[in-house]
Protein backbone atom coordinates (compact mmCIF):
# COMPACT_ATOMS: atom_id res chain seq x y z
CA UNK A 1 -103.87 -46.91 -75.04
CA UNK A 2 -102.88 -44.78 -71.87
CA UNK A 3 -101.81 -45.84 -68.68
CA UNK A 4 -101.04 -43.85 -65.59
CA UNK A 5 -97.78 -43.79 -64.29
CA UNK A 6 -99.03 -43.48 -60.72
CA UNK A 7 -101.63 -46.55 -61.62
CA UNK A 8 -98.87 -48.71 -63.25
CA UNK A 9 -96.47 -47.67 -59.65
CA UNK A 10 -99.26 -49.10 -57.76
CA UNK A 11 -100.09 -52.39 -59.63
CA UNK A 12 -96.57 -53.27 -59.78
CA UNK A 13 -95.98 -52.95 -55.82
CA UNK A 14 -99.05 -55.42 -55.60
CA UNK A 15 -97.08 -57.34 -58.01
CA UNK A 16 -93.64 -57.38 -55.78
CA UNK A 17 -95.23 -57.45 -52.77
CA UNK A 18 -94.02 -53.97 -51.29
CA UNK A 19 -96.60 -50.94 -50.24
CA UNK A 20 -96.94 -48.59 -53.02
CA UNK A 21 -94.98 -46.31 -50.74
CA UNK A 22 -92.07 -48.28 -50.62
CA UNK A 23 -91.95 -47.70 -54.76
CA UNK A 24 -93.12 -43.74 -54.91
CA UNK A 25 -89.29 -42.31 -54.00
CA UNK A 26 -88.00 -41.08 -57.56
CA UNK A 27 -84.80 -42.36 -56.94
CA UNK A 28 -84.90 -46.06 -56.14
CA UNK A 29 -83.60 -48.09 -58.39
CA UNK A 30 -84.46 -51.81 -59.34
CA UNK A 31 -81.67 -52.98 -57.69
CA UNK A 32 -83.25 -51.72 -54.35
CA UNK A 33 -86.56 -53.45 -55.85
CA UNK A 34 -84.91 -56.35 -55.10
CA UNK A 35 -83.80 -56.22 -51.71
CA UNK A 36 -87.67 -55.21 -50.31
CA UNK A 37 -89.39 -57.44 -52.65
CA UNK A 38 -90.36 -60.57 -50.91
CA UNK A 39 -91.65 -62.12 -54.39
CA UNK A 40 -88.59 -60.98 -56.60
CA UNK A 41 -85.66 -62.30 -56.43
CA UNK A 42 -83.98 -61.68 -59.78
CA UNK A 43 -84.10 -59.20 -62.95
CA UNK A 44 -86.55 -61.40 -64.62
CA UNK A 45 -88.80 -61.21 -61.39
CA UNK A 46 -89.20 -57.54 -61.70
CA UNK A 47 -90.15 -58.17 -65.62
CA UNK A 48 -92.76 -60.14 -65.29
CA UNK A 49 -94.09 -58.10 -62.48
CA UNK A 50 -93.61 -55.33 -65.23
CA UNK A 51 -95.46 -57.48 -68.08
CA UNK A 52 -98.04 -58.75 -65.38
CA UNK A 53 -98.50 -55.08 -64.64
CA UNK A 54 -99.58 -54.16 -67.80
CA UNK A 55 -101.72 -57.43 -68.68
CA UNK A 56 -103.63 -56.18 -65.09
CA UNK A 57 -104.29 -52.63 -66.76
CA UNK A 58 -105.33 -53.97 -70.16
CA UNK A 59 -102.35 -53.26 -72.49
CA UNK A 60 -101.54 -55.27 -74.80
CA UNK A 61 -99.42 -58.47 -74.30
CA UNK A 62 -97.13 -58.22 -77.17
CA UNK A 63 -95.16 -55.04 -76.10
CA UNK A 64 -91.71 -55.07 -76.10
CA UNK A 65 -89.77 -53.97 -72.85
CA UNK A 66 -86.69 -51.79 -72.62
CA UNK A 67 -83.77 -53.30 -71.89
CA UNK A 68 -83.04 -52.11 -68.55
CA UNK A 69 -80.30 -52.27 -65.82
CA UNK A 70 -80.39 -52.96 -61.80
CA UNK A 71 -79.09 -49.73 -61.35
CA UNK A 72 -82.03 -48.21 -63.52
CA UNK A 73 -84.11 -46.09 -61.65
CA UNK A 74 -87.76 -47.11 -61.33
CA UNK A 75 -88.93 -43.71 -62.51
CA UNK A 76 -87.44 -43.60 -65.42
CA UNK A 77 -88.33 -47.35 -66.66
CA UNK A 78 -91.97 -46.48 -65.92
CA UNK A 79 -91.78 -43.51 -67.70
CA UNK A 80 -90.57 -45.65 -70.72
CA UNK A 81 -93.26 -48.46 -70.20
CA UNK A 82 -95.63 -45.59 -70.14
CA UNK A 83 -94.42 -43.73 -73.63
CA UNK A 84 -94.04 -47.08 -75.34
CA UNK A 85 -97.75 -48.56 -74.32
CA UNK A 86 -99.16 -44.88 -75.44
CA UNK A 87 -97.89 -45.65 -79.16
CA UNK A 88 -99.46 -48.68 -79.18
């Protein structure tokens, strides 16, 4: 299956509760997530809205997630979420 990076972005920001905007700048990290989110108030916040993500666009529920950090930056964990649902 394929999922956009741009469409995952978006669904996830629904997901926090921040404007799609707020989640497009390359650099932020989850750790910023965090302090915009109103819904997220932990790590395990921002993996649900991850898995919830995905289960919104139709992948499949038993994918595993990277481990990540706070200080991971956003791109980069999408970009994995992306490559890992494409082998699926």
């Amino acid at each position: 299956m394929k999922i956009e990076k741009e469409r995952l972005r978006r669904t996830l920001a629904r997901r926090l509760g921040v404007e799609p905007t707020e989640l497009a700048n390359e650099n932020v990290t989850l750790k910023e997530i965090l302090e915009i989110s109103p819904t997220a108030i932990n790590s395990i916040d921002i993996m649900e809205a991850f898995i919830g993500s995905l289960v919104d666009l139709g992948a499949q529920t038993d994918l595993e997630l990277p481990a990540v950090t706070l200080d991971d930056k956003l791109d980069n964990t999408l970009d994995t979420i992306v490559s890992a649902v494409a082998t699926t």
